[in-house]
N, C-alpha and C. Protein backbone atom coordinates (compact mmCIF):
# COMPACT_ATOMS: atom_id res chain seq x y z
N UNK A 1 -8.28 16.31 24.11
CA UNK A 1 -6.86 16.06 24.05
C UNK A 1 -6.44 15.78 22.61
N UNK A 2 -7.57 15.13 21.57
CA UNK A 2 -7.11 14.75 20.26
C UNK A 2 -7.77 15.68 19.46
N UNK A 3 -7.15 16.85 19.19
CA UNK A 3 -7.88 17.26 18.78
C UNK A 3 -7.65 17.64 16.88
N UNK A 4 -6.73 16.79 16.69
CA UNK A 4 -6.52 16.87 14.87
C UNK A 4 -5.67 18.19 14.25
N UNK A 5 -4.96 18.53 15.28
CA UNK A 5 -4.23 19.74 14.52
C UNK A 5 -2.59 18.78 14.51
N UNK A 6 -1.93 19.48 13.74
CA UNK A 6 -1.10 19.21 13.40
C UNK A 6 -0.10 18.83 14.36
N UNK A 7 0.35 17.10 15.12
CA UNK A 7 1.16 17.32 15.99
C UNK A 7 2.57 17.34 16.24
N UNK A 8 3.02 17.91 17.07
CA UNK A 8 4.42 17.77 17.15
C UNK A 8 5.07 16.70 18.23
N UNK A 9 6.74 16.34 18.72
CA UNK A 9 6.85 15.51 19.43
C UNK A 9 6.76 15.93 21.06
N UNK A 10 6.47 17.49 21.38
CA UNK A 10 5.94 18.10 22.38
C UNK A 10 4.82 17.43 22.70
N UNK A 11 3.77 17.50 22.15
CA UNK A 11 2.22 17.53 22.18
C UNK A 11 2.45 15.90 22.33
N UNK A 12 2.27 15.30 21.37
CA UNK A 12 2.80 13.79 21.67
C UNK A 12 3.55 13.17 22.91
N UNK A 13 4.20 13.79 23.51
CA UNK A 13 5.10 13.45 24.80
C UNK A 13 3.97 13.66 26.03
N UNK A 14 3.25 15.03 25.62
CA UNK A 14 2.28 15.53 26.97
C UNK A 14 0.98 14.95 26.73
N UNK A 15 0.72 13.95 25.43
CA UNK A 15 -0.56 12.86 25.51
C UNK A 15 -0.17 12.20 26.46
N UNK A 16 1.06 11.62 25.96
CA UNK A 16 1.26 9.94 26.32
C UNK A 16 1.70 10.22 27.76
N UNK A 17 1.95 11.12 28.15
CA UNK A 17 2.54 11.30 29.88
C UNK A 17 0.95 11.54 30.62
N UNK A 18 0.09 12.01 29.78
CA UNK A 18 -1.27 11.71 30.39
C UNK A 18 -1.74 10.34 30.48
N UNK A 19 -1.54 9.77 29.16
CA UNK A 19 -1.99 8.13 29.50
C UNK A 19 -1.03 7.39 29.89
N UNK A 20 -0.30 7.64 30.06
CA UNK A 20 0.53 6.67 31.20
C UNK A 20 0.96 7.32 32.76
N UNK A 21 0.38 8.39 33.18
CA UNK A 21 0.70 8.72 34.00
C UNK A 21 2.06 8.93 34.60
N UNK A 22 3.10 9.10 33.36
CA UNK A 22 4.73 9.54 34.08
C UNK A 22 4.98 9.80 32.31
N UNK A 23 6.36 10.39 32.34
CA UNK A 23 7.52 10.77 31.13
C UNK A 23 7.23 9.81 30.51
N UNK A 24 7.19 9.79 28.99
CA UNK A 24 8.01 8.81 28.38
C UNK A 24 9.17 8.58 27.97
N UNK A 25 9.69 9.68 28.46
CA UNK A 25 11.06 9.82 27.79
C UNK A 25 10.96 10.69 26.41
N UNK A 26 12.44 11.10 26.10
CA UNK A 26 12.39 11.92 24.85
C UNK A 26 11.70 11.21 23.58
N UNK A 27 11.51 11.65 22.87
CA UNK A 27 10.94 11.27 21.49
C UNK A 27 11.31 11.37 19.80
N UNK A 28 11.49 10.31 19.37
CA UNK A 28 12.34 10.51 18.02
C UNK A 28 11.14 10.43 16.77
N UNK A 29 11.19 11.53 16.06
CA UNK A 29 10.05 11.58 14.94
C UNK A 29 10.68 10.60 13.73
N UNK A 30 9.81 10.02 13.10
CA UNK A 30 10.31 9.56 11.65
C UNK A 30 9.39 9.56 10.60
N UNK A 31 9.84 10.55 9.34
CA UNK A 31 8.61 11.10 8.44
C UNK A 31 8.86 10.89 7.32
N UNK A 32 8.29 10.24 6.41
CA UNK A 32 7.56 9.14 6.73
C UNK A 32 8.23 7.85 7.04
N UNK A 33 7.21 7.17 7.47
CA UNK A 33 8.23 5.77 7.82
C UNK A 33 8.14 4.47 7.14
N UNK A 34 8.82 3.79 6.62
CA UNK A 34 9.10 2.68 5.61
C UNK A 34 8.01 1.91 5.91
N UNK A 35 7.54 0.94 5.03
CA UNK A 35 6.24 0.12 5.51
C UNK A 35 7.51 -1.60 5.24
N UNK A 36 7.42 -2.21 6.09
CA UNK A 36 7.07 -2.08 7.41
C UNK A 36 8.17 -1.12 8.07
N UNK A 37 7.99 -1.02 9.54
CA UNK A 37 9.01 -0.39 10.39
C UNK A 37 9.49 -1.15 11.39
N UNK A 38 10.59 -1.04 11.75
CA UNK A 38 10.77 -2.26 13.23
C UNK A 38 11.10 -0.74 14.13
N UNK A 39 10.63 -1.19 15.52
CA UNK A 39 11.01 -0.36 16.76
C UNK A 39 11.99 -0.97 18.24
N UNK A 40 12.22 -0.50 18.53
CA UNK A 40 12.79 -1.20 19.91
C UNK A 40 11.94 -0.40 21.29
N UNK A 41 11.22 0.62 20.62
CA UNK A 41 11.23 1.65 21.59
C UNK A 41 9.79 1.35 22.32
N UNK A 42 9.88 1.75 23.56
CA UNK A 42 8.81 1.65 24.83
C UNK A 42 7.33 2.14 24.43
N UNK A 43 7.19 3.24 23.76
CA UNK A 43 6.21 3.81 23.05
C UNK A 43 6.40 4.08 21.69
N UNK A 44 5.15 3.65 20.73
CA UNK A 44 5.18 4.42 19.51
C UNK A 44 3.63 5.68 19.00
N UNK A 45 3.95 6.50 18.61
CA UNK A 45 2.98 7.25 18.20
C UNK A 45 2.68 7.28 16.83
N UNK A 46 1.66 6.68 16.31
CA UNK A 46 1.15 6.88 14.95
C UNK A 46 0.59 7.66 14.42
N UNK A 47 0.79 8.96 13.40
CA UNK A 47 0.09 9.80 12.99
C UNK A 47 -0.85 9.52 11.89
N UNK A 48 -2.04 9.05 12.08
CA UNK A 48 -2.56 9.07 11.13
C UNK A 48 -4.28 9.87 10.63
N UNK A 49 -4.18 10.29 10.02
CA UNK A 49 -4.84 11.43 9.07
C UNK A 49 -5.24 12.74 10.12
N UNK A 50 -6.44 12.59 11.10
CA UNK A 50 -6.76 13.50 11.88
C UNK A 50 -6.48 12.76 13.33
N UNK A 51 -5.89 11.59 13.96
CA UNK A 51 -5.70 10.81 15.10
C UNK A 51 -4.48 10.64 14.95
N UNK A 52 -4.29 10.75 16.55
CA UNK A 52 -3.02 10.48 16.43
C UNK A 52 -3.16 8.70 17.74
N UNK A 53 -2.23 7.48 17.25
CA UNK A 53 -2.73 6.11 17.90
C UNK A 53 -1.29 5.91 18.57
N UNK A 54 -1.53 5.26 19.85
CA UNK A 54 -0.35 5.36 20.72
C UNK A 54 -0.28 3.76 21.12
N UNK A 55 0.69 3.06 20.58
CA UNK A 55 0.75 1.82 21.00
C UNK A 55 2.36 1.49 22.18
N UNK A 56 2.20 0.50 23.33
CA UNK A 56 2.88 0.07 24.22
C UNK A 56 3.30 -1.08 23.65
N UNK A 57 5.04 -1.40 23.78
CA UNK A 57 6.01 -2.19 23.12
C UNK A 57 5.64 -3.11 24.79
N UNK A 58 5.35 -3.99 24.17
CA UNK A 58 5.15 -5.22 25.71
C UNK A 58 6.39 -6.29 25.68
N UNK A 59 7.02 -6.00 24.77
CA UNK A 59 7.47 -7.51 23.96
C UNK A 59 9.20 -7.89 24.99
N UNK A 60 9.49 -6.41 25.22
CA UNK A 60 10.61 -6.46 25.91
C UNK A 60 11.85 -6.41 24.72
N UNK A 61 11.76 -6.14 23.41
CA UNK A 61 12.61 -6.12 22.32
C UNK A 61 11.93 -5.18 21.20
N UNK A 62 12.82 -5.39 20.00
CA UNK A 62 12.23 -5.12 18.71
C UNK A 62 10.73 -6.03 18.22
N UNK A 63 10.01 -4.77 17.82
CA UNK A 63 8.68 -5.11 17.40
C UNK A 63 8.85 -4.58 15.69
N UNK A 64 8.06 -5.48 14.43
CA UNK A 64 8.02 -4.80 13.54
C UNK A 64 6.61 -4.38 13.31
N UNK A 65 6.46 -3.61 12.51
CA UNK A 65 5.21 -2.94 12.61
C UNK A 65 4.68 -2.97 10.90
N UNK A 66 3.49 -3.39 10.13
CA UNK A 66 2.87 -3.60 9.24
C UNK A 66 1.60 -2.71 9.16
N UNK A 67 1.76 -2.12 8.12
CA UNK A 67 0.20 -1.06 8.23
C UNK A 67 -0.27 -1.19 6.74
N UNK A 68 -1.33 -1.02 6.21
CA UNK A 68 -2.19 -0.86 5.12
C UNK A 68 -2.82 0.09 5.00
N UNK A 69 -2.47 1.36 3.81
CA UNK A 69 -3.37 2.63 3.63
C UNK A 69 -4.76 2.29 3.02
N UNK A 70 -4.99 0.71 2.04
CA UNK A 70 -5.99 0.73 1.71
C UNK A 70 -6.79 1.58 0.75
N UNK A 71 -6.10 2.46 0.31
CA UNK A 71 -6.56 3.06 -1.14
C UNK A 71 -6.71 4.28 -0.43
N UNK A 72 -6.63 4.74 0.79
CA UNK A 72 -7.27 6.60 1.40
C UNK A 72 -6.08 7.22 0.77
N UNK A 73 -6.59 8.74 0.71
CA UNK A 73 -5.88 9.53 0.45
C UNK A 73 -5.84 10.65 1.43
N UNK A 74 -4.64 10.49 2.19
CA UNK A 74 -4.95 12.25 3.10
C UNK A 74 -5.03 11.49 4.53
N UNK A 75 -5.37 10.18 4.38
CA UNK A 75 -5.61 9.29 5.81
C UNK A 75 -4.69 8.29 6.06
N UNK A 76 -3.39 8.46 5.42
CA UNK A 76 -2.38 7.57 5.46
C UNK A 76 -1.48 7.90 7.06
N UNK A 77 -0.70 6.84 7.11
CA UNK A 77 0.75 7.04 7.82
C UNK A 77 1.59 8.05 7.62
N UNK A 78 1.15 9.47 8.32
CA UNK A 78 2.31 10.51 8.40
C UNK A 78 3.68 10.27 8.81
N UNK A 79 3.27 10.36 10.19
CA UNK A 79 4.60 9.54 10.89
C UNK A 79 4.92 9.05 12.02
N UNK A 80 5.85 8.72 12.42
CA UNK A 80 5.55 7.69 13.79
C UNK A 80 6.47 8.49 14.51
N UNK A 81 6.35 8.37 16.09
CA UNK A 81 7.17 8.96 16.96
C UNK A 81 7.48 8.03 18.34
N UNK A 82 9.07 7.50 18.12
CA UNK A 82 9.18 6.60 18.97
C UNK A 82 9.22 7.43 20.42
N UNK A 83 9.32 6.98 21.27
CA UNK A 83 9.61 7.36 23.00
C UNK A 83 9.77 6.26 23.92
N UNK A 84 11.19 6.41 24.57
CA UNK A 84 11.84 5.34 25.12
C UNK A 84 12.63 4.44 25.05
N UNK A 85 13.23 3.77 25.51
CA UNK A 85 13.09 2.53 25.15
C UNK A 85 12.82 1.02 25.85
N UNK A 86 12.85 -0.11 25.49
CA UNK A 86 11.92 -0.96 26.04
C UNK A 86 12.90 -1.26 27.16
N UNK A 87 12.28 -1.47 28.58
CA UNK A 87 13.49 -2.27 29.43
C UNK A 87 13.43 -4.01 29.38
N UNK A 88 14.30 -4.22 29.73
CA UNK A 88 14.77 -5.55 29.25
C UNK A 88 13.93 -6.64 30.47
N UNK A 89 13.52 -7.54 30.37
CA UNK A 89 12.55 -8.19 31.17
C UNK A 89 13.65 -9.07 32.08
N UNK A 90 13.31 -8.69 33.20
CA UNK A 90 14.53 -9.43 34.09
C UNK A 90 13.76 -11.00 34.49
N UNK A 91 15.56 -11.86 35.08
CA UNK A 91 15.38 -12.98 35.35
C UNK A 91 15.13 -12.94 36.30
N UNK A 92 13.60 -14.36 37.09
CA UNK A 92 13.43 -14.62 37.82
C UNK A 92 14.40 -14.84 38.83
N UNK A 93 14.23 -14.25 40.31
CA UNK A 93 15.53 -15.19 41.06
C UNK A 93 14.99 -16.49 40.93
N UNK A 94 13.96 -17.39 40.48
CA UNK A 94 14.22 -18.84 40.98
C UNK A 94 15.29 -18.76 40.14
N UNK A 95 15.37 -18.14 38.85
CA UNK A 95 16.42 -19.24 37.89
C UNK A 95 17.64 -18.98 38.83
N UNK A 96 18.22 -18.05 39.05
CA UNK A 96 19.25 -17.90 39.92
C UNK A 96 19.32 -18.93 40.85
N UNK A 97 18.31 -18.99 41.75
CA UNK A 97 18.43 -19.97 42.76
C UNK A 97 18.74 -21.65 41.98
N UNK A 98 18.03 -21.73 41.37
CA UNK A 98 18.22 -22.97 40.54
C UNK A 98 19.54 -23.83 39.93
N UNK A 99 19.87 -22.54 39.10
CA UNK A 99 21.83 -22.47 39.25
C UNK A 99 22.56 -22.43 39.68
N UNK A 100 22.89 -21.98 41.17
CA UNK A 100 23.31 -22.08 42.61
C UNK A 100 22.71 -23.50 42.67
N UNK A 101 21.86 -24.31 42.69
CA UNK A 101 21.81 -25.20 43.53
C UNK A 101 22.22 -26.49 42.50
N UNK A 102 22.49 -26.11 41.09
CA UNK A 102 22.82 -27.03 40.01
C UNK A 102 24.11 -26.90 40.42
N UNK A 103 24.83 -25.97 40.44
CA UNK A 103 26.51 -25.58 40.87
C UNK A 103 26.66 -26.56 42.17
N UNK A 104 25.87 -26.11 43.18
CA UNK A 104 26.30 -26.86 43.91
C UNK A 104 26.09 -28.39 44.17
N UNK A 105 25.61 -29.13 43.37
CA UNK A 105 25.32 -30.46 43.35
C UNK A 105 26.29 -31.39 42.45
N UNK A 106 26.79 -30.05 41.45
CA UNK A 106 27.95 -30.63 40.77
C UNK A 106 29.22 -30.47 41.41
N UNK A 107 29.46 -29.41 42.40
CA UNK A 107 30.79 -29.70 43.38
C UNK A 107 30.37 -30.55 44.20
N UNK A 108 29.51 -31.12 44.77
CA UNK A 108 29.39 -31.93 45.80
C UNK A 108 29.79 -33.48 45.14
N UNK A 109 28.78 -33.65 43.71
CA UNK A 109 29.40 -35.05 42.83
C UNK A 109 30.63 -34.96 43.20
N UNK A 110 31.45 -33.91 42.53
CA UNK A 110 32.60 -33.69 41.87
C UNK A 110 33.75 -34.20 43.31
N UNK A 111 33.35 -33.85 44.29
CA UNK A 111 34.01 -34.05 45.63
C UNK A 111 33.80 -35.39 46.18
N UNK A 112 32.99 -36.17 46.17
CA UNK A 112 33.00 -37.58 46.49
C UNK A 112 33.41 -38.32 45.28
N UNK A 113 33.62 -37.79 43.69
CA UNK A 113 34.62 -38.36 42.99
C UNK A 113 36.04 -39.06 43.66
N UNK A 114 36.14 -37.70 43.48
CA UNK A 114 37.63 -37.24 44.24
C UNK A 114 38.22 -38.26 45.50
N UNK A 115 37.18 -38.50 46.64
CA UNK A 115 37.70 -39.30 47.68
C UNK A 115 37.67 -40.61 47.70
C-alpha cells in the first residue's frame, strides 16, 4: 500500500479509507507547510521523504503540529493533507439532567419564597 511513489490526495484518501475502514472525507493538500502548522481537521497526512504518516485528531478541536527535519535532505516535510473535520465531542446527558434538576430546585426555592 506504501509504496514511495509520488502521492496524490486520491491515493491518500484510498489509504486512509483502508485504515479506517469508511471515507474520510475530501482532502485539502498544503505544500509546503509552515513549521509549526495548526489543524482542525479529523485526519492529517504527512508526506515525508519515501512514507507517507497518517495521524487521527482525537482532541475534538485545533491541534498544532511541530516537526524537526534534523539536518536530512530529500527526507523532509513535503506536505500535509488534511481530511475532514473533527466532530465536536458531545455533552453528556447527565450534564443535561443535572441542569434540569438545578432549574428545578431553584423554582421550587423560588416558590416557597414567594408564599
Amino acid at each position: 500500500m506504501y509504496d514511495g511513489n509520488p502521492s496524490s490526495i486520491a491515493d491518500e484518501q484510498s489509504d486512509l479509507t483502508t485504515l479506517i475502514g469508511s471515507s474520510p472525507g475530501a482532502g485539502t493538500r498544503t505544500d509546503p507547510p509552515v513549521n509549526p502548522f495548526a489543524s482542525d481537521a479529523a485526519y492529517i497526512a504527512l508526506k515525508l521523504g519515501n512514507t507517507v504518516v497518517y495521524i487521527k485528531n482525537t482532541s475534538g478541536g485545533s491541534q498544532t503540529y511541530t516537526y524537526a527535519q534534523n539536518g536530512a535532505q530529500g527526507l523532509g516535510l513535503s506536505h500535509t493533507t488534511a481530511f475532514g473535520a473533527v466532530a465536536p465531542i458531545p455533552v453528556p446527558a447527565a450534564v443535561w439532567l443535572m441542569g434540569a434538576g438545578l432549574a428545578g430546585l431553584g423554582f421550587a426555592g423560588r416558590r416557597k419564597r414567594a408564599a
